[in-house]
C-alpha atoms as a PDB file:
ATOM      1  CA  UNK A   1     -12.505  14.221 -45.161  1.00  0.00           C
ATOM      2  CA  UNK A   2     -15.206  16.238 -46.167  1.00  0.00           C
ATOM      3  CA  UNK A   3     -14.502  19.216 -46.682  1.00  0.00           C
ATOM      4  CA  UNK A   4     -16.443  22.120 -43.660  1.00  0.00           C
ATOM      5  CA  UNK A   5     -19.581  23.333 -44.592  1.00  0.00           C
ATOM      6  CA  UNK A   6     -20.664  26.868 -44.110  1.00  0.00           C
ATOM      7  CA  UNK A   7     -22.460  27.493 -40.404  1.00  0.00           C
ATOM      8  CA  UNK A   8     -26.281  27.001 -40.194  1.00  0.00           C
ATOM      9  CA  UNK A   9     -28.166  29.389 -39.280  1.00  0.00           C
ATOM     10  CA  UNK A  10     -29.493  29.438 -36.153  1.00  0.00           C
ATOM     11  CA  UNK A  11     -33.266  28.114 -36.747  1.00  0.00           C
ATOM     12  CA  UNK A  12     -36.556  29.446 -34.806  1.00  0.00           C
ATOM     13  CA  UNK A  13     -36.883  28.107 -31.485  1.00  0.00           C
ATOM     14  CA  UNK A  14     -40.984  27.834 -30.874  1.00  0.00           C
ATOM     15  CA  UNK A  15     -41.754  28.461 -27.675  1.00  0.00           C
ATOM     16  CA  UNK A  16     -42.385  25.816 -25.016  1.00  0.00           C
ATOM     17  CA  UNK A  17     -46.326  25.087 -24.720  1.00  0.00           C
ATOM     18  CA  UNK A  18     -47.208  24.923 -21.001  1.00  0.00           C
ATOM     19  CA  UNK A  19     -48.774  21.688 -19.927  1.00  0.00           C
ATOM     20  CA  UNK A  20     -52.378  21.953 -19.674  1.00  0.00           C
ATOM     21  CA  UNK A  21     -53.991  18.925 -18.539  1.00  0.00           C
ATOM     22  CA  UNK A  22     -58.090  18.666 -19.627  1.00  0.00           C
ATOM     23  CA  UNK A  23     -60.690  18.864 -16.791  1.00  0.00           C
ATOM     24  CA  UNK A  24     -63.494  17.956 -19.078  1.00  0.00           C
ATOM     25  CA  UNK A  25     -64.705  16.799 -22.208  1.00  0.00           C
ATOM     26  CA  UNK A  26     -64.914  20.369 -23.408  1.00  0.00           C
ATOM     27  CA  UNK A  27     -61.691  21.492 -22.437  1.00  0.00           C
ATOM     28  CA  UNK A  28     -60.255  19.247 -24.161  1.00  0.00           C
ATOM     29  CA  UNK A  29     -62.281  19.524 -27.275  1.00  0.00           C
ATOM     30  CA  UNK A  30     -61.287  22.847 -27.238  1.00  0.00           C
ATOM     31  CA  UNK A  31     -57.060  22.613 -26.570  1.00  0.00           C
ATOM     32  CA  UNK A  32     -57.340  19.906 -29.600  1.00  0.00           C
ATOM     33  CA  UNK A  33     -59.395  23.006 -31.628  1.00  0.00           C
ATOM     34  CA  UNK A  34     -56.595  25.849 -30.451  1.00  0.00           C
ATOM     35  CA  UNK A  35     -53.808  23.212 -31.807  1.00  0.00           C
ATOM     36  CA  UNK A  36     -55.610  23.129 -34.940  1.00  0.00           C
ATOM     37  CA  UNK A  37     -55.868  27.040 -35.127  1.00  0.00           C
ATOM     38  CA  UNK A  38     -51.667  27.412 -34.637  1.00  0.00           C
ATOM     39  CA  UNK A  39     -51.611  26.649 -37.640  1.00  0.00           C
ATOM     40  CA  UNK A  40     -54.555  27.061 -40.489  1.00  0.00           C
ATOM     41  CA  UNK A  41     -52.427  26.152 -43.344  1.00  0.00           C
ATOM     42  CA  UNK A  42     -51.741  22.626 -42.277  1.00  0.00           C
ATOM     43  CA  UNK A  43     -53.852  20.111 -43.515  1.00  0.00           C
ATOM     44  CA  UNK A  44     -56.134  18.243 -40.954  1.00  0.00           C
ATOM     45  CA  UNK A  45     -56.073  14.226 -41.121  1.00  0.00           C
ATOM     46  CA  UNK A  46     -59.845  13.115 -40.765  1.00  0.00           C
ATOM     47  CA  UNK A  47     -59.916   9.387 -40.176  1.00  0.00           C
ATOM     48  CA  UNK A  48     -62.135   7.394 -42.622  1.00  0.00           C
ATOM     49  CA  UNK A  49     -64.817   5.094 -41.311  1.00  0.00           C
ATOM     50  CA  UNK A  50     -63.387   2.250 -40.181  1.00  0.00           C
ATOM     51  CA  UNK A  51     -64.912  -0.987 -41.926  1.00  0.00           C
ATOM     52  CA  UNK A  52     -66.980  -3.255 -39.629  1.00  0.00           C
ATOM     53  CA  UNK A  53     -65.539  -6.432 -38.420  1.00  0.00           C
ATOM     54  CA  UNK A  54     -66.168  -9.911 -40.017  1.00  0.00           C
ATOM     55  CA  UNK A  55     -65.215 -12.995 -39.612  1.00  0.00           C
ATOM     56  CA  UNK A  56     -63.155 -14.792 -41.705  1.00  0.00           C
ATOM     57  CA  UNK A  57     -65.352 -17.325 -43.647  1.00  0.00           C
ATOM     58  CA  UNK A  58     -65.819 -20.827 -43.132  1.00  0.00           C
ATOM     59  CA  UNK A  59     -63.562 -22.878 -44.617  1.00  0.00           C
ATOM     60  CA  UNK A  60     -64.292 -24.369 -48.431  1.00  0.00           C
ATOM     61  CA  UNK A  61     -61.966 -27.283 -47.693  1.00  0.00           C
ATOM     62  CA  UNK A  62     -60.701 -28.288 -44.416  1.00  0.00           C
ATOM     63  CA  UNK A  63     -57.225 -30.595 -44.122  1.00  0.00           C
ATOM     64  CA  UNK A  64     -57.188 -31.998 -40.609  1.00  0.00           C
ATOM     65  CA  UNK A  65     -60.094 -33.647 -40.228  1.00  0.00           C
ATOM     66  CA  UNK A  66     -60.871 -34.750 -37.005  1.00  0.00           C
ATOM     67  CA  UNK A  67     -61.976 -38.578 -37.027  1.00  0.00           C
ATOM     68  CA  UNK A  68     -64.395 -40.303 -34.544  1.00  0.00           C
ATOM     69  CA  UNK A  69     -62.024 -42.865 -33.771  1.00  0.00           C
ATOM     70  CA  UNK A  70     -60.209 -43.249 -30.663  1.00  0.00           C
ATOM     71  CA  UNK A  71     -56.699 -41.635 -29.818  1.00  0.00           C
ATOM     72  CA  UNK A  72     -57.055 -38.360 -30.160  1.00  0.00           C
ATOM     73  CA  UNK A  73     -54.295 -36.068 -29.072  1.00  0.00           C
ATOM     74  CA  UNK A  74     -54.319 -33.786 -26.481  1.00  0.00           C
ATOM     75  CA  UNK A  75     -53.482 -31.215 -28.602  1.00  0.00           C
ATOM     76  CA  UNK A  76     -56.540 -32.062 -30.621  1.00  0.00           C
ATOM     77  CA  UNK A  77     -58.780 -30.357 -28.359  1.00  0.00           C
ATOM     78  CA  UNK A  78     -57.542 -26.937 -28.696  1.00  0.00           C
ATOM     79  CA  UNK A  79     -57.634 -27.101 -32.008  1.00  0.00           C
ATOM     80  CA  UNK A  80     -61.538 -28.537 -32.099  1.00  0.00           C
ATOM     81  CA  UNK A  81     -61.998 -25.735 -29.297  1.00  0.00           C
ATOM     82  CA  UNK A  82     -60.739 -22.637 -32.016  1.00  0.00           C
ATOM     83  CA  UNK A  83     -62.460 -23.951 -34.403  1.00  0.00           C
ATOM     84  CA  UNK A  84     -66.025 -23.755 -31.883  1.00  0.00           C
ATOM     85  CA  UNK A  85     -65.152 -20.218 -31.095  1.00  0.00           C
ATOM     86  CA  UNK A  86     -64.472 -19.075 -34.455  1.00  0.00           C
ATOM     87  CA  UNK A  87     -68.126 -20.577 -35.948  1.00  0.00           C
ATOM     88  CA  UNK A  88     -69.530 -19.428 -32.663  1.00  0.00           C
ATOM     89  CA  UNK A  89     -68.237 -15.644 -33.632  1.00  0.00           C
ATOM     90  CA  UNK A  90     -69.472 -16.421 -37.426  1.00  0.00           C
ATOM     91  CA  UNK A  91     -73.217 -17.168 -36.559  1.00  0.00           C
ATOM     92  CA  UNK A  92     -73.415 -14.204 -33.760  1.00  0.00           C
ATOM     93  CA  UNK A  93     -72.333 -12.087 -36.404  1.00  0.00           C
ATOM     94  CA  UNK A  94     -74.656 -13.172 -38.894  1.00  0.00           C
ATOM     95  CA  UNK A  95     -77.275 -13.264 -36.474  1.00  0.00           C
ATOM     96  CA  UNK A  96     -76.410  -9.559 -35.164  1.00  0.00           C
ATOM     97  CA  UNK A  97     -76.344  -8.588 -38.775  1.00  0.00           C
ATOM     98  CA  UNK A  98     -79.829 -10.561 -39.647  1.00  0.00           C
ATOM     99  CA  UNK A  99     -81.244  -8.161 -36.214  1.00  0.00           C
ATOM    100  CA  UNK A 100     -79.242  -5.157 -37.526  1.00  0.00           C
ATOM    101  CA  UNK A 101     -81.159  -5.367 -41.305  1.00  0.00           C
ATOM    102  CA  UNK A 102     -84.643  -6.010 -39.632  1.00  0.00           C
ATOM    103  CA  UNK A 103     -84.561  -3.161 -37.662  1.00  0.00           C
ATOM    104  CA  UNK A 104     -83.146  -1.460 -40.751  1.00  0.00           C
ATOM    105  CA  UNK A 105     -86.282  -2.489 -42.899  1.00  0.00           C
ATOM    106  CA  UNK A 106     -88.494  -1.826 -39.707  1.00  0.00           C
ATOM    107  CA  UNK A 107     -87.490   2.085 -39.632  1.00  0.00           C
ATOM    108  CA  UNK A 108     -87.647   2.164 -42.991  1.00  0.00           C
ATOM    109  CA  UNK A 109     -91.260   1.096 -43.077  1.00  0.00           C
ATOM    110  CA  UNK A 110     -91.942   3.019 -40.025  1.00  0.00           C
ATOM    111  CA  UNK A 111     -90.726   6.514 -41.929  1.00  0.00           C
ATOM    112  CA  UNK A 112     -92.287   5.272 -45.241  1.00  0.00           C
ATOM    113  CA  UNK A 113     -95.732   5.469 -42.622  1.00  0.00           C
ATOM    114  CA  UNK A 114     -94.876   8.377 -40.787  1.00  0.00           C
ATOM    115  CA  UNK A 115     -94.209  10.443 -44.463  1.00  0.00           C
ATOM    116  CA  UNK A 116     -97.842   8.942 -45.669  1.00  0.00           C
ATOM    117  CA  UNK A 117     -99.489  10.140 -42.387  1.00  0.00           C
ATOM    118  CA  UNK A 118     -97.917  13.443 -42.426  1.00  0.00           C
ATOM    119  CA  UNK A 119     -98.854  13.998 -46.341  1.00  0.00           C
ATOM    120  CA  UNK A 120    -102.773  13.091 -45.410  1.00  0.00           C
ATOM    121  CA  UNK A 121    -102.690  15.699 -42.809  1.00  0.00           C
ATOM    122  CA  UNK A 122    -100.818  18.173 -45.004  1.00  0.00           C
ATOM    123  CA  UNK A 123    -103.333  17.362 -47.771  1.00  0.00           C
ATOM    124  CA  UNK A 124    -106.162  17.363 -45.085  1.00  0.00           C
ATOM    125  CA  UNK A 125    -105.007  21.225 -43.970  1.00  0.00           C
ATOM    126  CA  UNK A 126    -104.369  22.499 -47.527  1.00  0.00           C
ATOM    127  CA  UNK A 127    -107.908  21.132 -48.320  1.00  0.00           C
ATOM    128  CA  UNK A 128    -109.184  23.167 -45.334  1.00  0.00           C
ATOM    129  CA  UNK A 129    -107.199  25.895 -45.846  1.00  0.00           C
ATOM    130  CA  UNK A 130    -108.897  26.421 -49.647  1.00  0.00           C
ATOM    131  CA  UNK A 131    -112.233  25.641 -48.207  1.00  0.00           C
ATOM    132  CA  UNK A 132    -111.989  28.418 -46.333  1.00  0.00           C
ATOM    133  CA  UNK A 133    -110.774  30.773 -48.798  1.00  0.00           C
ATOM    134  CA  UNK A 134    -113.126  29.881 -51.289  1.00  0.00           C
ATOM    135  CA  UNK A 135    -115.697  30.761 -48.226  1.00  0.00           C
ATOM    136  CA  UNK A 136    -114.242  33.977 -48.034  1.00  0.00           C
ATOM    137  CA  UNK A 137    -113.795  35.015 -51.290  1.00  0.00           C
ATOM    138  CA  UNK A 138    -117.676  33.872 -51.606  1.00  0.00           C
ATOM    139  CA  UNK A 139    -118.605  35.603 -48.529  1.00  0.00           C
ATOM    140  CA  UNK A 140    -116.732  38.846 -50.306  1.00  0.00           C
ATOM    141  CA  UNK A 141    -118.477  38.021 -53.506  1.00  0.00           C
ATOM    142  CA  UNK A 142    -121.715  37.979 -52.212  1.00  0.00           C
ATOM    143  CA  UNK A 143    -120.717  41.052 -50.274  1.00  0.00           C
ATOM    144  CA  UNK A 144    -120.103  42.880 -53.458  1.00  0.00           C
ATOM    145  CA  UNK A 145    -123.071  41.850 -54.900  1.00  0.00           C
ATOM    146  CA  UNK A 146    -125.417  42.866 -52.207  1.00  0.00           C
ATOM    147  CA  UNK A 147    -123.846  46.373 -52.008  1.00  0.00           C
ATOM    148  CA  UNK A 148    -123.996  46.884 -55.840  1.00  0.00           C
ATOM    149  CA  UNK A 149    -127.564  45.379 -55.525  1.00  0.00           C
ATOM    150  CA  UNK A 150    -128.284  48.488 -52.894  1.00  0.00           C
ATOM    151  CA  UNK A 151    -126.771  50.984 -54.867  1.00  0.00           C
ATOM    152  CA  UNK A 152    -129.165  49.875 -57.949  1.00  0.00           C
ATOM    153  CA  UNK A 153    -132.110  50.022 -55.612  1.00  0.00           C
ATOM    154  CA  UNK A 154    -130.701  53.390 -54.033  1.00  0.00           C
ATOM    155  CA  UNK A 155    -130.441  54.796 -57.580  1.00  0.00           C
ATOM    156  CA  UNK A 156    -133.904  53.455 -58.930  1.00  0.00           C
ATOM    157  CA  UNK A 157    -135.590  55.025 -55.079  1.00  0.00           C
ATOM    158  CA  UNK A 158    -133.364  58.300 -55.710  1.00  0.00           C
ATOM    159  CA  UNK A 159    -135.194  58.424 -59.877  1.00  0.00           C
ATOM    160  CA  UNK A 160    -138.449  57.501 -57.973  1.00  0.00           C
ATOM    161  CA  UNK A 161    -138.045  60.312 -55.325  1.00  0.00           C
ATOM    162  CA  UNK A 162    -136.683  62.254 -57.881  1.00  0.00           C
ATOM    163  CA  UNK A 163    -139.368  62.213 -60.239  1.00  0.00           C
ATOM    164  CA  UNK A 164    -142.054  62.461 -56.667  1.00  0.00           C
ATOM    165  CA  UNK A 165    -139.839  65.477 -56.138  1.00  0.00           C
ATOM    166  CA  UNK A 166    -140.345  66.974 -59.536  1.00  0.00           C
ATOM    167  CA  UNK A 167    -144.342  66.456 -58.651  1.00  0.00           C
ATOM    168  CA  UNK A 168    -143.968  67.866 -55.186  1.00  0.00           C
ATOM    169  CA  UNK A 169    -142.193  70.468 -56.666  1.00  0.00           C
ATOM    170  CA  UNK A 170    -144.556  71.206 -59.250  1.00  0.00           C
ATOM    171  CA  UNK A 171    -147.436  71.205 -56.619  1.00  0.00           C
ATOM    172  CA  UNK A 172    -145.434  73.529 -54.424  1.00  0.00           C
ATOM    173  CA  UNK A 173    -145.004  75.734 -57.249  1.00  0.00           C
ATOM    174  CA  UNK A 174    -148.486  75.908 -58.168  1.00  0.00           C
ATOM    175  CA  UNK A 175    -148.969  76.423 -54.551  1.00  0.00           C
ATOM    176  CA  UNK A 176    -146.783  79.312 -54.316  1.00  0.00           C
ATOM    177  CA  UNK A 177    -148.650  80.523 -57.476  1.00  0.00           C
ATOM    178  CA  UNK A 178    -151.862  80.155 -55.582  1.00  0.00           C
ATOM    179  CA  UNK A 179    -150.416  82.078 -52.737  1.00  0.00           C
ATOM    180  CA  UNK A 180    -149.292  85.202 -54.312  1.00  0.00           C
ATOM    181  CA  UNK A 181    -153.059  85.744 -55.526  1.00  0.00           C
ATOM    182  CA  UNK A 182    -155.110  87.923 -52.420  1.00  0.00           C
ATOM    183  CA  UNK A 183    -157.589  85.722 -51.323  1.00  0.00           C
ATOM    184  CA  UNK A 184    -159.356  89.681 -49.984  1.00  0.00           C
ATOM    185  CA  UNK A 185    -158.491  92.966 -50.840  1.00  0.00           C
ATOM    186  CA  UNK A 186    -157.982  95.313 -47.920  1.00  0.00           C
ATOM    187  CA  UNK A 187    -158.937  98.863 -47.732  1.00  0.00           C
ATOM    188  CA  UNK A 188    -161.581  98.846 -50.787  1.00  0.00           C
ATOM    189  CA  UNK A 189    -164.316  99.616 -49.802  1.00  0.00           C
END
Protein backbone atom coordinates (compact mmCIF):
# COMPACT_ATOMS: atom_id res chain seq x y z
CA UNK A 1 0.00 0.00 0.00
CA UNK A 2 1.10 3.27 -0.67
CA UNK A 3 1.97 4.90 1.82
CA UNK A 4 -0.79 8.49 2.74
CA UNK A 5 0.13 11.49 1.21
CA UNK A 6 -0.01 14.81 2.90
CA UNK A 7 -3.70 16.68 2.44
CA UNK A 8 -4.13 18.98 -0.63
CA UNK A 9 -4.85 22.05 -0.25
CA UNK A 10 -8.01 23.16 -0.84
CA UNK A 11 -7.73 24.79 -4.53
CA UNK A 12 -9.66 28.12 -5.77
CA UNK A 13 -13.12 27.55 -6.57
CA UNK A 14 -13.93 30.22 -9.64
CA UNK A 15 -17.08 31.36 -9.42
CA UNK A 16 -20.03 30.03 -11.40
CA UNK A 17 -20.58 32.25 -14.71
CA UNK A 18 -24.33 32.92 -15.06
CA UNK A 19 -25.82 31.73 -18.29
CA UNK A 20 -26.20 34.43 -20.67
CA UNK A 21 -27.73 33.42 -23.79
CA UNK A 22 -26.86 36.02 -27.03
CA UNK A 23 -29.77 38.10 -28.47
CA UNK A 24 -27.72 39.28 -31.35
CA UNK A 25 -24.79 39.13 -33.36
CA UNK A 26 -23.22 41.78 -31.19
CA UNK A 27 -23.92 40.41 -27.99
CA UNK A 28 -22.39 37.71 -28.69
CA UNK A 29 -19.36 39.16 -30.29
CA UNK A 30 -18.98 40.87 -27.29
CA UNK A 31 -19.49 37.80 -24.34
CA UNK A 32 -16.79 35.90 -26.72
CA UNK A 33 -14.52 39.45 -26.29
CA UNK A 34 -15.26 39.62 -22.20
CA UNK A 35 -14.08 35.73 -22.15
CA UNK A 36 -11.06 36.76 -23.84
CA UNK A 37 -10.45 39.74 -21.37
CA UNK A 38 -10.71 37.13 -18.03
CA UNK A 39 -7.81 36.39 -18.84
CA UNK A 40 -5.07 38.59 -20.99
CA UNK A 41 -2.24 36.32 -20.38
CA UNK A 42 -3.66 33.36 -22.19
CA UNK A 43 -2.80 32.95 -25.57
CA UNK A 44 -5.65 33.31 -28.22
CA UNK A 45 -5.92 30.37 -30.94
CA UNK A 46 -6.56 32.19 -34.38
CA UNK A 47 -7.56 29.59 -36.92
CA UNK A 48 -5.45 29.57 -40.15
CA UNK A 49 -7.12 29.84 -43.52
CA UNK A 50 -8.49 26.85 -44.32
CA UNK A 51 -7.18 25.49 -47.82
CA UNK A 52 -9.80 25.41 -50.62
CA UNK A 53 -11.29 22.18 -51.62
CA UNK A 54 -10.12 20.03 -54.63
CA UNK A 55 -10.82 17.17 -56.02
CA UNK A 56 -8.85 14.35 -55.99
CA UNK A 57 -7.29 13.95 -59.52
CA UNK A 58 -8.21 11.78 -62.20
CA UNK A 59 -6.86 8.67 -62.14
CA UNK A 60 -3.27 7.91 -64.10
CA UNK A 61 -4.22 4.24 -64.34
CA UNK A 62 -7.53 2.80 -63.76
CA UNK A 63 -7.93 -1.25 -62.81
CA UNK A 64 -11.57 -2.11 -63.37
CA UNK A 65 -12.26 -1.27 -66.55
CA UNK A 66 -15.61 -1.37 -67.52
CA UNK A 67 -16.06 -3.36 -70.94
CA UNK A 68 -18.82 -2.80 -73.59
CA UNK A 69 -19.77 -6.25 -73.56
CA UNK A 70 -22.82 -7.63 -72.18
CA UNK A 71 -23.32 -8.86 -68.45
CA UNK A 72 -22.64 -6.27 -66.50
CA UNK A 73 -23.35 -6.48 -62.83
CA UNK A 74 -25.67 -4.69 -61.00
CA UNK A 75 -23.24 -3.52 -58.87
CA UNK A 76 -21.46 -2.12 -61.87
CA UNK A 77 -23.62 0.77 -62.07
CA UNK A 78 -22.86 2.36 -58.87
CA UNK A 79 -19.59 2.14 -59.40
CA UNK A 80 -19.83 3.81 -63.21
CA UNK A 81 -22.32 6.28 -61.32
CA UNK A 82 -19.23 7.51 -58.58
CA UNK A 83 -17.07 7.63 -60.98
CA UNK A 84 -19.71 10.37 -63.14
CA UNK A 85 -20.07 12.35 -60.00
CA UNK A 86 -16.57 12.54 -59.09
CA UNK A 87 -15.42 13.91 -62.91
CA UNK A 88 -18.61 15.87 -62.79
CA UNK A 89 -17.18 17.65 -59.37
CA UNK A 90 -13.55 17.76 -61.20
CA UNK A 91 -14.66 19.86 -64.31
CA UNK A 92 -17.12 22.27 -62.12
CA UNK A 93 -14.21 22.91 -60.18
CA UNK A 94 -11.96 23.62 -62.86
CA UNK A 95 -14.49 25.48 -64.55
CA UNK A 96 -15.34 27.62 -61.25
CA UNK A 97 -11.65 28.09 -60.92
CA UNK A 98 -11.15 29.04 -64.88
CA UNK A 99 -14.36 31.92 -63.88
CA UNK A 100 -12.64 32.63 -60.53
CA UNK A 101 -8.99 33.62 -62.46
CA UNK A 102 -10.88 35.65 -65.23
CA UNK A 103 -12.52 37.74 -63.00
CA UNK A 104 -9.20 37.83 -61.15
CA UNK A 105 -7.32 39.16 -64.35
CA UNK A 106 -10.51 41.32 -65.14
CA UNK A 107 -10.11 43.45 -61.73
CA UNK A 108 -6.77 43.45 -62.15
CA UNK A 109 -6.96 45.18 -65.49
CA UNK A 110 -9.81 47.18 -64.34
CA UNK A 111 -7.48 48.76 -61.27
CA UNK A 112 -4.40 48.79 -63.61
CA UNK A 113 -7.13 51.44 -65.67
CA UNK A 114 -8.59 53.03 -62.86
CA UNK A 115 -4.69 53.88 -61.36
CA UNK A 116 -3.81 55.25 -65.14
CA UNK A 117 -7.01 57.42 -65.15
CA UNK A 118 -6.54 58.71 -61.76
CA UNK A 119 -2.64 59.56 -62.48
CA UNK A 120 -3.83 61.67 -65.82
CA UNK A 121 -6.12 63.62 -63.69
CA UNK A 122 -3.59 63.99 -60.88
CA UNK A 123 -1.04 65.01 -63.55
CA UNK A 124 -3.83 67.11 -65.30
CA UNK A 125 -4.46 69.14 -61.70
CA UNK A 126 -0.76 69.44 -60.75
CA UNK A 127 -0.28 70.87 -64.32
CA UNK A 128 -3.08 73.36 -63.52
CA UNK A 129 -2.18 73.93 -60.28
CA UNK A 130 1.58 75.29 -61.55
CA UNK A 131 -0.09 77.11 -64.33
CA UNK A 132 -1.63 79.04 -62.05
CA UNK A 133 1.13 79.77 -59.83
CA UNK A 134 3.40 80.63 -62.40
CA UNK A 135 0.34 83.20 -63.32
CA UNK A 136 0.57 84.51 -60.05
CA UNK A 137 3.94 84.79 -59.37
CA UNK A 138 3.96 86.64 -62.98
CA UNK A 139 1.05 88.68 -62.13
CA UNK A 140 3.26 89.63 -58.75
CA UNK A 141 6.27 90.09 -60.92
CA UNK A 142 4.83 92.36 -63.14
CA UNK A 143 3.29 93.98 -60.11
CA UNK A 144 6.68 94.71 -58.76
CA UNK A 145 7.87 95.96 -61.75
CA UNK A 146 5.21 98.44 -62.46
CA UNK A 147 5.46 99.89 -58.90
CA UNK A 148 9.32 100.17 -59.07
CA UNK A 149 8.68 101.58 -62.64
CA UNK A 150 6.38 104.44 -60.74
CA UNK A 151 8.68 105.09 -58.16
CA UNK A 152 11.51 105.80 -60.97
CA UNK A 153 9.08 108.06 -62.74
CA UNK A 154 7.95 109.59 -59.25
CA UNK A 155 11.63 110.25 -58.48
CA UNK A 156 12.68 111.61 -62.04
CA UNK A 157 8.95 114.10 -61.76
CA UNK A 158 10.04 114.88 -57.98
CA UNK A 159 14.11 116.04 -59.66
CA UNK A 160 11.97 117.72 -62.44
CA UNK A 161 9.67 119.59 -59.93
CA UNK A 162 12.48 119.92 -57.90
CA UNK A 163 14.70 121.64 -60.11
CA UNK A 164 11.06 123.85 -61.49
CA UNK A 165 10.97 124.51 -57.77
CA UNK A 166 14.48 125.77 -57.48
CA UNK A 167 13.37 128.21 -60.62
CA UNK A 168 10.10 129.14 -59.01
CA UNK A 169 11.94 129.71 -56.11
CA UNK A 170 14.48 131.75 -57.58
CA UNK A 171 11.74 133.87 -59.37
CA UNK A 172 9.91 134.27 -56.10
CA UNK A 173 12.97 135.42 -54.59
CA UNK A 174 13.75 137.91 -57.07
CA UNK A 175 10.20 138.79 -56.68
CA UNK A 176 10.38 139.37 -53.10
CA UNK A 177 13.57 141.38 -53.95
CA UNK A 178 11.51 143.43 -56.32
CA UNK A 179 8.96 143.95 -53.65
CA UNK A 180 10.91 145.35 -50.87
CA UNK A 181 12.01 148.29 -53.34
CA UNK A 182 9.08 151.43 -52.99
CA UNK A 183 7.64 151.61 -56.17
CA UNK A 184 6.67 155.75 -54.58
CA UNK A 185 7.92 157.48 -51.80
CA UNK A 186 5.30 158.96 -49.51
CA UNK A 187 5.46 162.18 -47.75
CA UNK A 188 8.38 163.85 -49.99
CA UNK A 189 7.36 166.35 -51.33
Amino acid sequence: MAAPSAPRPPRPRKEPQPLVIPRSAAEEQRLRLERLMRNPEKTVPIPEKLNEWAPRPPPEFVRDVMGSSAGAGSGEFHVYRHLRRREYQRQDFMDAMAEKQRLDEEFQKKLERNKMIAEEQTAKRRRKRQKLKEKKLQAKKNKLEQKKQEKESDQSQERASSEDDEEDSKEEEEKEDDAEEPSFVMGRG
